[in-house]
Protein backbone atom coordinates (compact mmCIF):
# COMPACT_ATOMS: atom_id res chain seq x y z
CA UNK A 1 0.00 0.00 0.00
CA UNK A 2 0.66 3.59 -0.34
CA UNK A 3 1.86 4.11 3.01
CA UNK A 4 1.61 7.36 5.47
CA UNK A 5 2.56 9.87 2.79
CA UNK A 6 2.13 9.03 -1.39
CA UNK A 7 4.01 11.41 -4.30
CA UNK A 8 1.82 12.82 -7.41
CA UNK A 9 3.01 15.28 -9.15
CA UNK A 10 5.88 16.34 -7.29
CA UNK A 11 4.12 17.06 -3.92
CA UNK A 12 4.23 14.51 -0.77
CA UNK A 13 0.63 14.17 0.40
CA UNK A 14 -0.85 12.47 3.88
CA UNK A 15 -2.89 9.87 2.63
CA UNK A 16 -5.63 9.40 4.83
CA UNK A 17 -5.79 13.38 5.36
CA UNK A 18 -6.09 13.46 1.65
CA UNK A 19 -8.72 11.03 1.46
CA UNK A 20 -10.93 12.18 4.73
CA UNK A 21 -11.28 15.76 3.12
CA UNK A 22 -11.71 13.93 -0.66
CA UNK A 23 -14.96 11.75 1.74
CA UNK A 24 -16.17 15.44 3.35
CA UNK A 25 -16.17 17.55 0.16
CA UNK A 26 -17.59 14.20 -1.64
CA UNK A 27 -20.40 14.37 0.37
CA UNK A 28 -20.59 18.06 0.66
CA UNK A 29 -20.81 18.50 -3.41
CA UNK A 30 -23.73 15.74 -3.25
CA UNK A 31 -25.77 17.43 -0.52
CA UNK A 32 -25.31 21.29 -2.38
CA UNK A 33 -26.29 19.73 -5.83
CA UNK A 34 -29.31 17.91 -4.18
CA UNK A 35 -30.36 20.62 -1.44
CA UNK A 36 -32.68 22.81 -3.73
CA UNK A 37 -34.15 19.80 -5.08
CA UNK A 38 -35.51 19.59 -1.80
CA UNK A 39 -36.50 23.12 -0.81
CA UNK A 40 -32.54 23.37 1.18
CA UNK A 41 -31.47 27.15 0.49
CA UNK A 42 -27.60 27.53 0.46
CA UNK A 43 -27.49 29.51 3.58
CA UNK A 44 -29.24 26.76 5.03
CA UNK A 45 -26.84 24.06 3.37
CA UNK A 46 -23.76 25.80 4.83
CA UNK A 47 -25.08 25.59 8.59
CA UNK A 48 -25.86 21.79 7.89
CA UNK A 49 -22.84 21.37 6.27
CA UNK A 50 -20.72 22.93 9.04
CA UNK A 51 -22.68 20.81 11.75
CA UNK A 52 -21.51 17.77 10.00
CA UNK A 53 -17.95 19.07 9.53
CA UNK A 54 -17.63 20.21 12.96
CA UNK A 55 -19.46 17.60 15.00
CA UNK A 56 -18.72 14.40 13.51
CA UNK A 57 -14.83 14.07 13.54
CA UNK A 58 -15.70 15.43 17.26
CA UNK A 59 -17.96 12.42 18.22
CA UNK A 60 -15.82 9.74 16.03
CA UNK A 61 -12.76 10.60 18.09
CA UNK A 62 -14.71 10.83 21.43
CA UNK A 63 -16.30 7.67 20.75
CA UNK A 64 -12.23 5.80 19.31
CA UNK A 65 -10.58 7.30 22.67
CA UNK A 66 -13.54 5.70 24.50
CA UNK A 67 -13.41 2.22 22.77
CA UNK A 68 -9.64 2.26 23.35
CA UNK A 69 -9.43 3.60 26.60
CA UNK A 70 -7.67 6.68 25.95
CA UNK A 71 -7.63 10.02 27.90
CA UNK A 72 -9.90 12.75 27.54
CA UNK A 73 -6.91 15.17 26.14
CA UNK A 74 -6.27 12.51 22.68
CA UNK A 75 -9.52 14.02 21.58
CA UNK A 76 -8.06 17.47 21.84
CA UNK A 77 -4.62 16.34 20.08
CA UNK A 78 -6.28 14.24 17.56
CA UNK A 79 -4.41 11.53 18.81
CA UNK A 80 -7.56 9.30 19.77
CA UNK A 81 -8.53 8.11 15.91
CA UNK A 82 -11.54 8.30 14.77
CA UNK A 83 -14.86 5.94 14.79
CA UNK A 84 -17.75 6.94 12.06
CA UNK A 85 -20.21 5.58 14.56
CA UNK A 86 -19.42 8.32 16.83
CA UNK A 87 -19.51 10.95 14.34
CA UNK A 88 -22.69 9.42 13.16
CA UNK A 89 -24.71 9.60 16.92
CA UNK A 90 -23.49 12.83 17.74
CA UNK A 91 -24.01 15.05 14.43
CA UNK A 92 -27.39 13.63 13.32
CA UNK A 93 -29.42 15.15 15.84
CA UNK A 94 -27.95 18.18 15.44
CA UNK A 95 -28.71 18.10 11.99
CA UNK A 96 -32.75 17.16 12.96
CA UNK A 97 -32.58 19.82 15.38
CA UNK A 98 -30.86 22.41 12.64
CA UNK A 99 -33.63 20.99 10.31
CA UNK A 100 -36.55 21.49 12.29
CA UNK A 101 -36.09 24.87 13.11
CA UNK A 102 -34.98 25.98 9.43
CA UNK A 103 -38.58 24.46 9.23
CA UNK A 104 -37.51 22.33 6.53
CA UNK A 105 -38.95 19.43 5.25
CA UNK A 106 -36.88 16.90 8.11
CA UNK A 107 -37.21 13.43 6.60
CA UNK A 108 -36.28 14.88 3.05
CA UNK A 109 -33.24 16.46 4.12
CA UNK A 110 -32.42 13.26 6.23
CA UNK A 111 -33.01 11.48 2.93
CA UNK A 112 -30.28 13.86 1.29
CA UNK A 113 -27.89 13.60 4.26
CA UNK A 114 -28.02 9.66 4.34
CA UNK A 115 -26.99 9.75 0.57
CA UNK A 116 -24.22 12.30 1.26
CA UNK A 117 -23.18 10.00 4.04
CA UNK A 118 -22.88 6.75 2.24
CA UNK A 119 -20.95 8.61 -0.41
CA UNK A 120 -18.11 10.19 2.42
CA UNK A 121 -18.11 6.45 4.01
CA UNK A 122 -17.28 5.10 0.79
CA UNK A 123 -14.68 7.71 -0.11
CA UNK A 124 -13.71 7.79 3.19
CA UNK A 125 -12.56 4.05 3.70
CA UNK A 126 -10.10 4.59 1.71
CA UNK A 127 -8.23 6.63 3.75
CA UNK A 128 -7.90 3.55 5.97
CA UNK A 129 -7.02 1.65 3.10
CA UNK A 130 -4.29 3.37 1.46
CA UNK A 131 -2.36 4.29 4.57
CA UNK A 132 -2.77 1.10 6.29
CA UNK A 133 -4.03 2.36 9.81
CA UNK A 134 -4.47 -1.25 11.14
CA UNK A 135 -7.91 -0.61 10.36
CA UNK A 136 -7.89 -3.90 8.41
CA UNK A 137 -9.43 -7.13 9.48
CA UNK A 138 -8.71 -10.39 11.08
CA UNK A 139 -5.08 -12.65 9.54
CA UNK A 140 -6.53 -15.02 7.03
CA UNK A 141 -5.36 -17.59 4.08
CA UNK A 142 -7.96 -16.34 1.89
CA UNK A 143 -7.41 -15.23 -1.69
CA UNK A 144 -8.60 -12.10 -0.61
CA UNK A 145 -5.81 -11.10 2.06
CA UNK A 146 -3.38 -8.58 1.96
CA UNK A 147 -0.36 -7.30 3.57
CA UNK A 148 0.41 -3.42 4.49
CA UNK A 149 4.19 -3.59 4.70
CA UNK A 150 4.71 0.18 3.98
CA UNK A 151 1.66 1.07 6.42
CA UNK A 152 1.03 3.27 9.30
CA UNK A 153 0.48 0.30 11.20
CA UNK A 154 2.46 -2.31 8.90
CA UNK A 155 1.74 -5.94 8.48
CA UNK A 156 2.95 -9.03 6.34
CA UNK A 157 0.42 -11.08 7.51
CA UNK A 158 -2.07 -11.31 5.00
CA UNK A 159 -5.24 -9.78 6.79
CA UNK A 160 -8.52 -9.23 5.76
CA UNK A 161 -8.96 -5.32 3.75
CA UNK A 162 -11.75 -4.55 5.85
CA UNK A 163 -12.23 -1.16 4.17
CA UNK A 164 -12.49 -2.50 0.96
CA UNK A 165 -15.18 -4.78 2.13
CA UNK A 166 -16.74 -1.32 3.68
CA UNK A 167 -16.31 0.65 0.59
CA UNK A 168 -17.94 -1.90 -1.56
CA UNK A 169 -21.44 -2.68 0.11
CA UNK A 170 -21.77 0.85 1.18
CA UNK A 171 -21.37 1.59 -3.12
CA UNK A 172 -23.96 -0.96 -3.21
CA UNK A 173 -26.46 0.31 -1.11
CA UNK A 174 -25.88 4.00 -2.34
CA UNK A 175 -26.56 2.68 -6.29
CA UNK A 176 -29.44 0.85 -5.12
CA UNK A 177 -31.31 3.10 -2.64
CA UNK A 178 -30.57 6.43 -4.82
CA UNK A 179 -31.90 5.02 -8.37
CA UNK A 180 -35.16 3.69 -6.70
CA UNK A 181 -36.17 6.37 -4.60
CA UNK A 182 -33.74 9.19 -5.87
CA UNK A 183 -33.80 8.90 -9.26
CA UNK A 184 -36.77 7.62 -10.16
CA UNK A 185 -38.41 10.16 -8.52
CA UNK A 186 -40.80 8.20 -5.86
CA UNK A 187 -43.99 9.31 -4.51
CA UNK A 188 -43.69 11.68 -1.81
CA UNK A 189 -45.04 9.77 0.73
CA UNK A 190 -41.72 7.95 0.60
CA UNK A 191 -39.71 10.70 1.91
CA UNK A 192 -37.98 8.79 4.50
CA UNK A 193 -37.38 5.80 2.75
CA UNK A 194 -33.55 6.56 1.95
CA UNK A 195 -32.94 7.21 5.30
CA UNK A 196 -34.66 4.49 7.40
CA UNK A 197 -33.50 1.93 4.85
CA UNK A 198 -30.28 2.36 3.56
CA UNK A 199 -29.40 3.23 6.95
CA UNK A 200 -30.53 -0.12 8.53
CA UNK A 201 -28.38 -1.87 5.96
CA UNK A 202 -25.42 0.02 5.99
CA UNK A 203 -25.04 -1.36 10.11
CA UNK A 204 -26.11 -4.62 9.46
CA UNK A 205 -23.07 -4.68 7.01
CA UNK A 206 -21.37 -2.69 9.31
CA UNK A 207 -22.10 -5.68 12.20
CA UNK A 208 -21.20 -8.24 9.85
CA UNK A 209 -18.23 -7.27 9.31
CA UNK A 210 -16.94 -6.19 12.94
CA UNK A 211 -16.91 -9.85 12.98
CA UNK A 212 -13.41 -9.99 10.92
CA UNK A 213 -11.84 -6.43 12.64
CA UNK A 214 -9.26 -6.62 15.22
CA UNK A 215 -11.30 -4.31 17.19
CA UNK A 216 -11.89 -4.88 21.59
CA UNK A 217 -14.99 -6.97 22.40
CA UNK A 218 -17.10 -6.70 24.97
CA UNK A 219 -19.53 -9.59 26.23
CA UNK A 220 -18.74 -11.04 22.90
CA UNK A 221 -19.27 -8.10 20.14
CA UNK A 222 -16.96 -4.86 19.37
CA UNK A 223 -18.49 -1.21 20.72
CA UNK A 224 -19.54 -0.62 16.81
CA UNK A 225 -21.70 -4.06 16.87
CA UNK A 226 -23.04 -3.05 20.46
CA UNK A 227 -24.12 0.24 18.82
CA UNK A 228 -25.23 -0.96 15.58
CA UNK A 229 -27.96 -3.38 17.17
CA UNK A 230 -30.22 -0.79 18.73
CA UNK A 231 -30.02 1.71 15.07
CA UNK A 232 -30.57 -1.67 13.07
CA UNK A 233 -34.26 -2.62 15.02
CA UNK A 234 -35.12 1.33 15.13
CA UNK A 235 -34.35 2.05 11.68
CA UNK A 236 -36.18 -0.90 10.41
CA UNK A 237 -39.42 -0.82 12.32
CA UNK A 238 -38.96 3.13 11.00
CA UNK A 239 -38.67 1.47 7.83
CA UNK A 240 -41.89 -0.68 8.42
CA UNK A 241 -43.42 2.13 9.75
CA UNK A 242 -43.25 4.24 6.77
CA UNK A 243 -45.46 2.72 4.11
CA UNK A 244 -46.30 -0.49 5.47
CA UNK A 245 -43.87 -2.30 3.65
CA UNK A 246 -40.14 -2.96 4.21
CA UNK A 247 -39.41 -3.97 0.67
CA UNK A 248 -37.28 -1.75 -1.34
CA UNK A 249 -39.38 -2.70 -4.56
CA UNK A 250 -42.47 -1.35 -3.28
CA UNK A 251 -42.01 1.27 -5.49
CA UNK A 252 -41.05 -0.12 -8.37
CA UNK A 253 -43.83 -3.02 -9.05
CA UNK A 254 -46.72 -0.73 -8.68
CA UNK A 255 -45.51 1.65 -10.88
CA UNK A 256 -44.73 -1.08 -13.86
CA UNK A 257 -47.77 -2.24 -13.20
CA UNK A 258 -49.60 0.84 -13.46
CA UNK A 259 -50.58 1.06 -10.04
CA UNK A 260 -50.62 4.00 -8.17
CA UNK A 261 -49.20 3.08 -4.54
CA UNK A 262 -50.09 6.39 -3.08
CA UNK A 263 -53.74 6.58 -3.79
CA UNK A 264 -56.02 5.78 -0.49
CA UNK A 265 -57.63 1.95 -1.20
CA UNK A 266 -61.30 2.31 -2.34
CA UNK A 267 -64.74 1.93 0.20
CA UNK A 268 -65.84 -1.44 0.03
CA UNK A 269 -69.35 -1.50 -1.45
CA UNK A 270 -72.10 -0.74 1.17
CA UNK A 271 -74.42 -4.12 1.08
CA UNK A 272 -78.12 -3.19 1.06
CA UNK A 273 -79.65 -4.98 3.88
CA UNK A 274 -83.67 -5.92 3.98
């Protein structure tokens, strides 16, 4: 791998530095280009922005110097890593909060920011990747291991490349969740959708693979799989919630089939009775 630092162009670069800010303005460029679809001014787009910017690498190192029992004062030196499960919990009611009283249209924009999200997580893995953090998974003798030799954290061991393995199903549930409900333009009574679903899959994948990360257990699962659990069972009975359904195809089949799915059911005939 790459190591700390890469060369391009005659300039030394950090590589997971470069990466993190590629993952922020990633998402950032999504969320601008989709706000005013969505009634999201750009005064109002900065101040979500900046919530996001500011609060999440705040709760993702608060929540690594907690999982690996590190002082208070690592947060401060950005010594602590960071944890995108922290950054997630503490920025995302901010940004409901920030929503609500821009009196903005809340699930809509946390359709937007869920998008934005998967996109940074995708980029952002990388950064893990490249520089070889340790952030990888588990030794192994699969086809599919790797060795960092030139790392932060080097290894020859062939080990699982966890981020990878992030990077791909999170692409996967971006493509999937943004042409069905994004692009296709669904009804509007599935504002929500993005967010209750592709959220719930993105930590299920997330839990499955803690599985293979060298990360601390406790009772049995990592702090990530311990968090995931609870979002996974709220964000699908959210999911459920919504429209009745938890299929992702819900609306797609009515729609081929010429079927509105947001019309109200007719009365049942009233039987004349003698």
């Amino acid at each position: 791998m790459l190591g700390e630092h890469f060369w391009l162009f005659g300039l030394t670069f950090d590589t997971f530095s470069f990466f993190i800010y590629l993952a922020f303005l990633s998402a950032g460029a999504f969320f601008y280009w989709y706000s005013e679809k969505i009634g999201v001014g750009f005064w109002q787009f900065v101040l979500i922005f900046l919530i996001v910017a500011i609060f999440a690498p705040l709760g993702g190192s608060a929540l690594s110097a907690l999982e690996f029992h590190q002082p208070f004062v690592s947060i401060v030196n950005r010594d602590s890593g960071s944890t995108h499960l922290g950054g997630y919990i503490l920025a995302l009611p901010l940004v409901i909060v920030a929503a609500r009283l821009m009196k903005l249209r809340v699930l809509k924009v946390l359709d937007a920011v869920t998008i934005s999200w998967i996109i940074g997580y995708a980029v952002g893995r990388f950064a893990c990747f490249f520089s070889g953090d340790g952030d990888y998974g588990t030794p192994t003798s699969s086809f599919l291991g790797m060795v960092f030799p030139h790392g932060i954290v080097p290894t020859t061991v062939p080990v699982w490349p966890t981020p990878l393995f992030e990077s791909g199903y999170s692409l996967v549930i971006l493509i999937t969740f943004y042409y069905i409900y994004a692009r296709r333009k669904a009804k509007p009574s599935l504002a929500g959708r993005i967010f209750f679903g592709a959220s719930s899959w993105m930590f299920l994948c997330r839990f499955v693979v803690e599985y293979i990360r060298l990360n601390p257990r406790y009772a049995g699962f990592s702090l990530s799989q311990w968090i995931c659990m609870p979002l996974i069972v709220s964000y699908s009975v959210g999911n459920t919630w919504l429209d009745k359904s938890p299929s992702i195809f819900h609306a797609i089949i009515p729609r081929r089939l010429g079927i509105d799915n947001s019309a109200p059911l007719p009365e049942p005939p009233v039987q004349a009775t003698s």
